[in-house]
C-alpha atoms as a PDB file:
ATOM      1  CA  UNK A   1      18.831  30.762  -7.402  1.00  0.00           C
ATOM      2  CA  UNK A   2      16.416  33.250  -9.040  1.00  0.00           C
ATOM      3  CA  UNK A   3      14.196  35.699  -5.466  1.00  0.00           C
ATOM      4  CA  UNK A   4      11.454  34.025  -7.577  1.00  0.00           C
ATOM      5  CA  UNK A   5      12.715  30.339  -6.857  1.00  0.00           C
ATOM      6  CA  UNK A   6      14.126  31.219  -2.523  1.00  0.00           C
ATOM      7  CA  UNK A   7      10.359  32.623  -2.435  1.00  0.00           C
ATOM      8  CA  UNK A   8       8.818  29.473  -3.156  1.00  0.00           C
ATOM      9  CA  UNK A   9      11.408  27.154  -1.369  1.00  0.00           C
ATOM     10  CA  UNK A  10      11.190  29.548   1.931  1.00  0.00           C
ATOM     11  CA  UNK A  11       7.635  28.732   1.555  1.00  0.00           C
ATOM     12  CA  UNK A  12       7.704  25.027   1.587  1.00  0.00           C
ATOM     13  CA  UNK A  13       9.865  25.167   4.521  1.00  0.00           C
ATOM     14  CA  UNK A  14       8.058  28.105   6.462  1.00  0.00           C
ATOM     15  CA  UNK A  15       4.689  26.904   5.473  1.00  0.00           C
ATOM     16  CA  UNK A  16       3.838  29.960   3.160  1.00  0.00           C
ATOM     17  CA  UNK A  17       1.367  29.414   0.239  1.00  0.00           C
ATOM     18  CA  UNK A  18       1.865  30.122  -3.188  1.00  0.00           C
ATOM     19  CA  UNK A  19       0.741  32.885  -5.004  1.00  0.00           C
ATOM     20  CA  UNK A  20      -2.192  33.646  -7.066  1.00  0.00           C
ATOM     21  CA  UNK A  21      -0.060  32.923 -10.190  1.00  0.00           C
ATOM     22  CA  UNK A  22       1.693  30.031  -9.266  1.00  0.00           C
ATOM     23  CA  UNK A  23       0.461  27.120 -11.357  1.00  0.00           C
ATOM     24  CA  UNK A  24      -0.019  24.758  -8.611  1.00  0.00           C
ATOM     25  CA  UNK A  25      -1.823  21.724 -10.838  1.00  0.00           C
ATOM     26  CA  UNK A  26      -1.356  21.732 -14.402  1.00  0.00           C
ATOM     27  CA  UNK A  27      -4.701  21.469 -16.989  1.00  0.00           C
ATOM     28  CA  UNK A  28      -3.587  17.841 -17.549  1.00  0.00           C
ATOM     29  CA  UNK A  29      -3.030  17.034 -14.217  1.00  0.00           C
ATOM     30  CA  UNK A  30      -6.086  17.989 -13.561  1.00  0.00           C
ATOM     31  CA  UNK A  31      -8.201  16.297 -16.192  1.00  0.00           C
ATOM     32  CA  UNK A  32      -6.689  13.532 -15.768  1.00  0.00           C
ATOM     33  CA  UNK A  33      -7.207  13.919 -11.831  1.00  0.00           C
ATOM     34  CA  UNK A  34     -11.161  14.004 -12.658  1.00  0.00           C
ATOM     35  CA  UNK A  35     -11.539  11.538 -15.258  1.00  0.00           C
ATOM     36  CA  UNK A  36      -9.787   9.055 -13.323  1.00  0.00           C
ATOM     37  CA  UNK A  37     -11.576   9.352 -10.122  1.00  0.00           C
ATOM     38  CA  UNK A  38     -14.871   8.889 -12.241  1.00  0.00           C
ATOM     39  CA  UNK A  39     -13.248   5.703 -13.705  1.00  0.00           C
ATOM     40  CA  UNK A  40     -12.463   4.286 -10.517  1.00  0.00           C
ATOM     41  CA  UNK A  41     -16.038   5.449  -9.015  1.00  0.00           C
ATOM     42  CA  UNK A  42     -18.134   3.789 -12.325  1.00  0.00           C
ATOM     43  CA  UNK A  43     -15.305  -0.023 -11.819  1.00  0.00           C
ATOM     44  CA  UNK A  44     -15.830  -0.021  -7.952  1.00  0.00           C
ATOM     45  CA  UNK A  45     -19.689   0.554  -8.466  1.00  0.00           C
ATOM     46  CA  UNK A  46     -20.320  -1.956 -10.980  1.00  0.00           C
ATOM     47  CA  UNK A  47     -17.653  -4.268  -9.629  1.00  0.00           C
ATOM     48  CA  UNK A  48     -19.752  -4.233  -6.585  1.00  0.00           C
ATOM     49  CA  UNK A  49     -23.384  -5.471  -9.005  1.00  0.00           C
ATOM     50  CA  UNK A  50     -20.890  -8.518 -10.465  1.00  0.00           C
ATOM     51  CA  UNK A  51     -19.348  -9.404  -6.963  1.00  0.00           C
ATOM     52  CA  UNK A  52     -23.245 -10.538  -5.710  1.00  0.00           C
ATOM     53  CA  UNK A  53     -23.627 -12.038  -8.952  1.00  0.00           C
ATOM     54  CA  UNK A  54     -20.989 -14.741  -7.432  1.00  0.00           C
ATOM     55  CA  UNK A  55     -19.659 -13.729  -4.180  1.00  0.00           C
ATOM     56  CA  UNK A  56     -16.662 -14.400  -2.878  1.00  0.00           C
ATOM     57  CA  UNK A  57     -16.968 -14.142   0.677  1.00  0.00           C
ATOM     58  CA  UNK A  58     -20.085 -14.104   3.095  1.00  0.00           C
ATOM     59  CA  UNK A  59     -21.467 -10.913   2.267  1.00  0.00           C
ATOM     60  CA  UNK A  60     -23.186  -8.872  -0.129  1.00  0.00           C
ATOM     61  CA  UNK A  61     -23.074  -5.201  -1.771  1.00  0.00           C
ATOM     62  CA  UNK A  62     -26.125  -3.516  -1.085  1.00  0.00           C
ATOM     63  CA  UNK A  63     -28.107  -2.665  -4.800  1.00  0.00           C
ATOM     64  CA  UNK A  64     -28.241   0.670  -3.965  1.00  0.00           C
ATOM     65  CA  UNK A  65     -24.734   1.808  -4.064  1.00  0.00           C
ATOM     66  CA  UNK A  66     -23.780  -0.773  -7.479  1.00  0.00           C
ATOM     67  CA  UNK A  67     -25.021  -0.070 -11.441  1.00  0.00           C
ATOM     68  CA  UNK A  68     -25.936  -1.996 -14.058  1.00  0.00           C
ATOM     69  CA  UNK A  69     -28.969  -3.744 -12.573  1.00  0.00           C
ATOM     70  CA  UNK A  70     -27.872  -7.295 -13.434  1.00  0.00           C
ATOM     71  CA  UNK A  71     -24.979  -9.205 -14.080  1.00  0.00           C
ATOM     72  CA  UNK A  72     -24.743  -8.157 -17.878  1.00  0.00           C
ATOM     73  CA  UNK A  73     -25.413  -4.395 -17.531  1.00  0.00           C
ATOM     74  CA  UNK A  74     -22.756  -4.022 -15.022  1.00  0.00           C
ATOM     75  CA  UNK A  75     -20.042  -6.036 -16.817  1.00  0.00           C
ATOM     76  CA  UNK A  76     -20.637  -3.335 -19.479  1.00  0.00           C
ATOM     77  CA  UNK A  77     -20.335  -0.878 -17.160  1.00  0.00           C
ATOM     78  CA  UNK A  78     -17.399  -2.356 -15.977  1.00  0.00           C
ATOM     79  CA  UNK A  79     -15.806  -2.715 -19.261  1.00  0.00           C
ATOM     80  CA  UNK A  80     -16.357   0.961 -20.218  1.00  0.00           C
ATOM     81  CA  UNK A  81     -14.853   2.087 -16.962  1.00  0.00           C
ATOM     82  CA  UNK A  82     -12.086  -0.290 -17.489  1.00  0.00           C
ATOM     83  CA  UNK A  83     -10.899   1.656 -20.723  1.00  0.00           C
ATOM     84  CA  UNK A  84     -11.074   5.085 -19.370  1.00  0.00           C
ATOM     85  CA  UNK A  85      -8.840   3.862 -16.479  1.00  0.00           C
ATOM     86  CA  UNK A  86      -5.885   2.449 -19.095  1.00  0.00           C
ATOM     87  CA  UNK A  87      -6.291   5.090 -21.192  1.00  0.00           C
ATOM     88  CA  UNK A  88      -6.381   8.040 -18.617  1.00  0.00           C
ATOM     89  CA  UNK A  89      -3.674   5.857 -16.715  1.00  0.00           C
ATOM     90  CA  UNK A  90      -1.188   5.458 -19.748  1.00  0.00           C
ATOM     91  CA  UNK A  91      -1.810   8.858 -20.151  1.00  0.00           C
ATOM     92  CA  UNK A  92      -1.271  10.124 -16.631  1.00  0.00           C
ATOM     93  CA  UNK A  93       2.102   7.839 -16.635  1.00  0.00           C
ATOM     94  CA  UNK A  94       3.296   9.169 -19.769  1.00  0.00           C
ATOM     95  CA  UNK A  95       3.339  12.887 -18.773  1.00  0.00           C
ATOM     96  CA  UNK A  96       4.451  12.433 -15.288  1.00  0.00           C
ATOM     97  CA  UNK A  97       7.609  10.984 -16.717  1.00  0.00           C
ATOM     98  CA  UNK A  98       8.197  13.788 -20.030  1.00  0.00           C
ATOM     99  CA  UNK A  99       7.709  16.583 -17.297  1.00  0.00           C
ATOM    100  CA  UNK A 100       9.478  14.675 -14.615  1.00  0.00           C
ATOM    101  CA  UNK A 101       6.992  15.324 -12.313  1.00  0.00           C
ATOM    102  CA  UNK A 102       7.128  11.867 -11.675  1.00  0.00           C
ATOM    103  CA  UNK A 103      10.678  12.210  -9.895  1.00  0.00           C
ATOM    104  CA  UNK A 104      10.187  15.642  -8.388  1.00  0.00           C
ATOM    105  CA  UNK A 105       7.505  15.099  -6.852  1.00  0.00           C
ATOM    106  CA  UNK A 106       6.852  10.981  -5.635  1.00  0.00           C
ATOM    107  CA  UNK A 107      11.168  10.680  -4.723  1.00  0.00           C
ATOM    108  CA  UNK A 108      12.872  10.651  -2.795  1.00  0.00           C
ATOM    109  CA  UNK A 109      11.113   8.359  -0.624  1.00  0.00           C
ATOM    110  CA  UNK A 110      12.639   6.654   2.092  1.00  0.00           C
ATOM    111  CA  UNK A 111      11.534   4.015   5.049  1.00  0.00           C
ATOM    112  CA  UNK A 112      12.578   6.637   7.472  1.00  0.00           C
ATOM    113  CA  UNK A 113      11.098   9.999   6.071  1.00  0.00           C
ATOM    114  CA  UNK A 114       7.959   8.103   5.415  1.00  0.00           C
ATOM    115  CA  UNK A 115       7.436   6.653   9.320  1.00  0.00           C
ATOM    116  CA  UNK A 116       8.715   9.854  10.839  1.00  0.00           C
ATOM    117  CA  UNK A 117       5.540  12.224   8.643  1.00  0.00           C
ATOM    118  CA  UNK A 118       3.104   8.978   9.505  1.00  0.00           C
ATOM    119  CA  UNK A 119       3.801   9.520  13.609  1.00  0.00           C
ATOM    120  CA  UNK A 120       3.358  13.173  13.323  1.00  0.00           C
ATOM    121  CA  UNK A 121       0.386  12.288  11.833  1.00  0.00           C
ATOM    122  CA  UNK A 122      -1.355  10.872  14.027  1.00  0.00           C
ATOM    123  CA  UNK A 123      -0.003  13.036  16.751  1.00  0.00           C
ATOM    124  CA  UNK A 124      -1.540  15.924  14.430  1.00  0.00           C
ATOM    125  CA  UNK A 125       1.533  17.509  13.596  1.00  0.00           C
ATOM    126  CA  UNK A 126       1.753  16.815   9.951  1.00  0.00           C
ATOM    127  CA  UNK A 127       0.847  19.596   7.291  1.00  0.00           C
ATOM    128  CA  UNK A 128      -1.494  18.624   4.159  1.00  0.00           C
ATOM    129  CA  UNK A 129      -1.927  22.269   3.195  1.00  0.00           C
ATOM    130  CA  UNK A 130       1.204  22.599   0.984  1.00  0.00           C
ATOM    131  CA  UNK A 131       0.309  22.618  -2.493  1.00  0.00           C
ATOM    132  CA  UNK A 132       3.918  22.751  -3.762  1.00  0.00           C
ATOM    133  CA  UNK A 133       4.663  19.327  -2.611  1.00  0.00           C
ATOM    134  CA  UNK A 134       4.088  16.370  -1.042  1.00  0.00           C
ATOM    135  CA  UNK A 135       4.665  14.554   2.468  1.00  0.00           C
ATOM    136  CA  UNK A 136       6.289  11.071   2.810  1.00  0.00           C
ATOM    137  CA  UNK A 137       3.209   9.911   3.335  1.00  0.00           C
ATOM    138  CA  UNK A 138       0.751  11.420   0.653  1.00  0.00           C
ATOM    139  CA  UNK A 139       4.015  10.210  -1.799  1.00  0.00           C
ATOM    140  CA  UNK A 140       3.188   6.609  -0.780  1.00  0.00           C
ATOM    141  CA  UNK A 141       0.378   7.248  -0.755  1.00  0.00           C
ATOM    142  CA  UNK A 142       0.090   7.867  -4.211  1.00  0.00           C
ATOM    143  CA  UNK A 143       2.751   5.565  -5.649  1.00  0.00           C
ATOM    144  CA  UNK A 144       0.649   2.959  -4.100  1.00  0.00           C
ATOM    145  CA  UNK A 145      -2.378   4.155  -6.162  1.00  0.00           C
ATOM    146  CA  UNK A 146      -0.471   3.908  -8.940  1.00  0.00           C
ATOM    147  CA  UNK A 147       1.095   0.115  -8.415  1.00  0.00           C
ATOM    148  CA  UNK A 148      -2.821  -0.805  -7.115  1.00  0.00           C
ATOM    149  CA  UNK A 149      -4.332   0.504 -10.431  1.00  0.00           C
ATOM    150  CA  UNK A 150      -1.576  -1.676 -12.477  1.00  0.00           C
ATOM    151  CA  UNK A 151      -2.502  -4.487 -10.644  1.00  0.00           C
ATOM    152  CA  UNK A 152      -6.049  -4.033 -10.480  1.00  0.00           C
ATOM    153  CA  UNK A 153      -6.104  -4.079 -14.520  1.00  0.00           C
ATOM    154  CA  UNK A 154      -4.122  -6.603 -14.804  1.00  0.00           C
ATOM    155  CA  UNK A 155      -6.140  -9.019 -12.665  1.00  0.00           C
ATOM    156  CA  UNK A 156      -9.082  -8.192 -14.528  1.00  0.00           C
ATOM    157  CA  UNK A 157      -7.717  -9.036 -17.752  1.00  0.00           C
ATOM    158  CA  UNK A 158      -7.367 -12.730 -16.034  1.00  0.00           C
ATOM    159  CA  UNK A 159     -10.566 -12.717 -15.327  1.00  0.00           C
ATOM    160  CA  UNK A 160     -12.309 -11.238 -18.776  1.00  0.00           C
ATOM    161  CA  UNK A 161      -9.617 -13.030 -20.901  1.00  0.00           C
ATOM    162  CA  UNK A 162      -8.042 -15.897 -18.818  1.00  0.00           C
ATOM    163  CA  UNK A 163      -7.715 -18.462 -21.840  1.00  0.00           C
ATOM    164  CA  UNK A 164      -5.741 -15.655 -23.503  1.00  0.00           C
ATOM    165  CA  UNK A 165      -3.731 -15.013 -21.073  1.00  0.00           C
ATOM    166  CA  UNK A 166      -2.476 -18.223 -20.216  1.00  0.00           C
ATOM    167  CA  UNK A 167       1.150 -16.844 -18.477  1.00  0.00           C
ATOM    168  CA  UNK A 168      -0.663 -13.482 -16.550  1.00  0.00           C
ATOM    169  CA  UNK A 169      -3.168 -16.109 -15.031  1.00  0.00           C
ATOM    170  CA  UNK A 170      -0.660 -18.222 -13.641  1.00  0.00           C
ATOM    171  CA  UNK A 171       1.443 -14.812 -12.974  1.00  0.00           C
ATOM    172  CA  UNK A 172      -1.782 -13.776 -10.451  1.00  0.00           C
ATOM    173  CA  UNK A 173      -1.905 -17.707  -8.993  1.00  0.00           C
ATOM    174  CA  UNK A 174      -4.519 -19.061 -11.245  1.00  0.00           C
ATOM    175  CA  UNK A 175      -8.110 -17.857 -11.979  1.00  0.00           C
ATOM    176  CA  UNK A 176      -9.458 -18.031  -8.651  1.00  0.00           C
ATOM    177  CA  UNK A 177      -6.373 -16.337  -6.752  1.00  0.00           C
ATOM    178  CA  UNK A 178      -7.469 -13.521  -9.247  1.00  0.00           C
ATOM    179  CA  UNK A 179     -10.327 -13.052  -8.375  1.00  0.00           C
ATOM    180  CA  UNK A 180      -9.262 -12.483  -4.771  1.00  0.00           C
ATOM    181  CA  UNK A 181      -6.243 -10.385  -5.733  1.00  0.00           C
ATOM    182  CA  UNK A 182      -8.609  -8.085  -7.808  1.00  0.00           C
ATOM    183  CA  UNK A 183     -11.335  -7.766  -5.058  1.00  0.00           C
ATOM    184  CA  UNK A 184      -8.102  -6.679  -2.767  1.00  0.00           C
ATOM    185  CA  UNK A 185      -7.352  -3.865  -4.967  1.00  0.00           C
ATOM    186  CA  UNK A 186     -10.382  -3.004  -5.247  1.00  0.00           C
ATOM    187  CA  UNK A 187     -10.490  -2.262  -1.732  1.00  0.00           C
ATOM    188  CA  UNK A 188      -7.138  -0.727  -1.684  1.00  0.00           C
ATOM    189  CA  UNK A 189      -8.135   2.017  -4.295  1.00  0.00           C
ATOM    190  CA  UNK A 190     -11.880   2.525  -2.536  1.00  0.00           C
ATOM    191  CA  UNK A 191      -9.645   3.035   0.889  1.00  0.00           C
ATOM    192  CA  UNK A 192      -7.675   5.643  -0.475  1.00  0.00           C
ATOM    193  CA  UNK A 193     -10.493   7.214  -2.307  1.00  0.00           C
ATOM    194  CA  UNK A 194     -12.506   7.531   0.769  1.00  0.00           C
ATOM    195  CA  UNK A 195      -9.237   8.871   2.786  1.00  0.00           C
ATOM    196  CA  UNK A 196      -8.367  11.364  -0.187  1.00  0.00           C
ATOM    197  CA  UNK A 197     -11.963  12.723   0.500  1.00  0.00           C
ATOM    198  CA  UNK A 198     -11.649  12.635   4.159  1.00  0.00           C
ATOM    199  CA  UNK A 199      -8.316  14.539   4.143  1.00  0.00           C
ATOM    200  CA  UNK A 200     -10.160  17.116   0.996  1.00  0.00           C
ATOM    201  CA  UNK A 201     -12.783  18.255   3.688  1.00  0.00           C
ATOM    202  CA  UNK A 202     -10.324  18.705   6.156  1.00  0.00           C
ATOM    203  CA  UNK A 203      -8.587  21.072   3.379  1.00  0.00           C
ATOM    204  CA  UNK A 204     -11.004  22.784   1.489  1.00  0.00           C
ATOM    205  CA  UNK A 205      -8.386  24.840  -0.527  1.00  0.00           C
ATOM    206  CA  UNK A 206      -7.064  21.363  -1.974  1.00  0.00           C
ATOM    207  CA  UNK A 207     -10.092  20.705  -3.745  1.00  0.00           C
ATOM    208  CA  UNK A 208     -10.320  24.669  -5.137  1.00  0.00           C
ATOM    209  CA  UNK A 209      -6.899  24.384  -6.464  1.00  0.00           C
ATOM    210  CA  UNK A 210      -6.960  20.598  -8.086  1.00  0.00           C
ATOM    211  CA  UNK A 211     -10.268  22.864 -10.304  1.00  0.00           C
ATOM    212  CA  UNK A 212      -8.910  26.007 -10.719  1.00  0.00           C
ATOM    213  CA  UNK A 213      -5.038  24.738 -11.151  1.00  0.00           C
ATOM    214  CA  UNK A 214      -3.949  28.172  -9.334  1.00  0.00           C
END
């Protein structure tokens, strides 16, 4: 093993940072990093506008965090977002695998590694300043993301095409069940979104390298 590649594994393991040089995010990572959290902020937004349109459950979004105004402008709204979430997410998938960044850095992940980071969590103990790679935790984290996204799409294809898609609608339980599995994602992505922020203000030097890459 190249000094180069013991200094950066003695840093993992020691809690050292990288250096100046190191490439931390790549430029795609990070575009696609940014475009998709505006995707996700423009579909949760407007999703909100067509939820009151016909609301599932006893409550209501308030107007001033949805877009779109009515039911129309927000399905449009909804639609756009929808496209720059496949086609950022394809995209995202795609280079993940060629780089194999998608098995470096989400696996292993097992039961065990994953409960023993989420204890020292919450007894404080866990580290979320090492930009070379990821916890247990932050791995789920972000596989889940992934498999939410996948399944947030494809229940709203049931419900924006469901006579099309005759064998997805029954796939997600019929129309209605749809509806209820999408909302669910929904949620799922907004929780991690507003825990990804949470955990960004805690550290700062996250959100300085996901811009400047280094």
């Amino acid at each position: 093993m190249s000094s180069r590649s013991d200094a950066m594994a003695g840093g993992r393991i020691l809690g050292g940072r990288p250096g100046a040089d190191d490439v931390v995010f790549p430029l795609w990572l990070r575009l696609s990093h940014w475009l998709n959290a505006f995707g996700v902020i423009l579909m949760a937004m407007s999703g909100w506008r067509i939820f009151n349109a016909s609301p599932l459950f006893g409550f209501r979004f308030p107007n001033s965090i949805t877009i779109g105004g009515w039911l129309g402008g927000a399905l449009q709204w909804h639609f756009a977002a929808m496209w720059i979430i496949v086609v950022n997410g394809l995209f995202y998938l795609l280079a993940n695998f060629l780089t194999r960044r998608l098995f470096t850095k989400f696996f292993p992940l097992s039961p065990k590694a994953f409960v023993g980071d989420l204890l020292a969590a919450f007894r404080g103990r866990l580290s979320h300043d090492d930009r070379l790679g990821y916890n247990a935790v932050q791995r789920a984290a972000y596989l889940f993301v992934m498999v939410d996204l996948v399944v947030l799409v494809l229940s709203g294809l049931v419900l924006w095409k469901n006579v099309q898609f005759p064998l997805l609608r029954e796939a997600f339980g019929g129309y209605e069940f749809a509806r209820r599995i999408h909302f669910f994602a929904m949620a799922g992505i907004v929780g991690f979104f507003v825990v990804h922020v949470v955990m960004t203000a805690l550290v700062p030097r996250t959100l300085l390298t996901m811009v400047r890459g280094r």
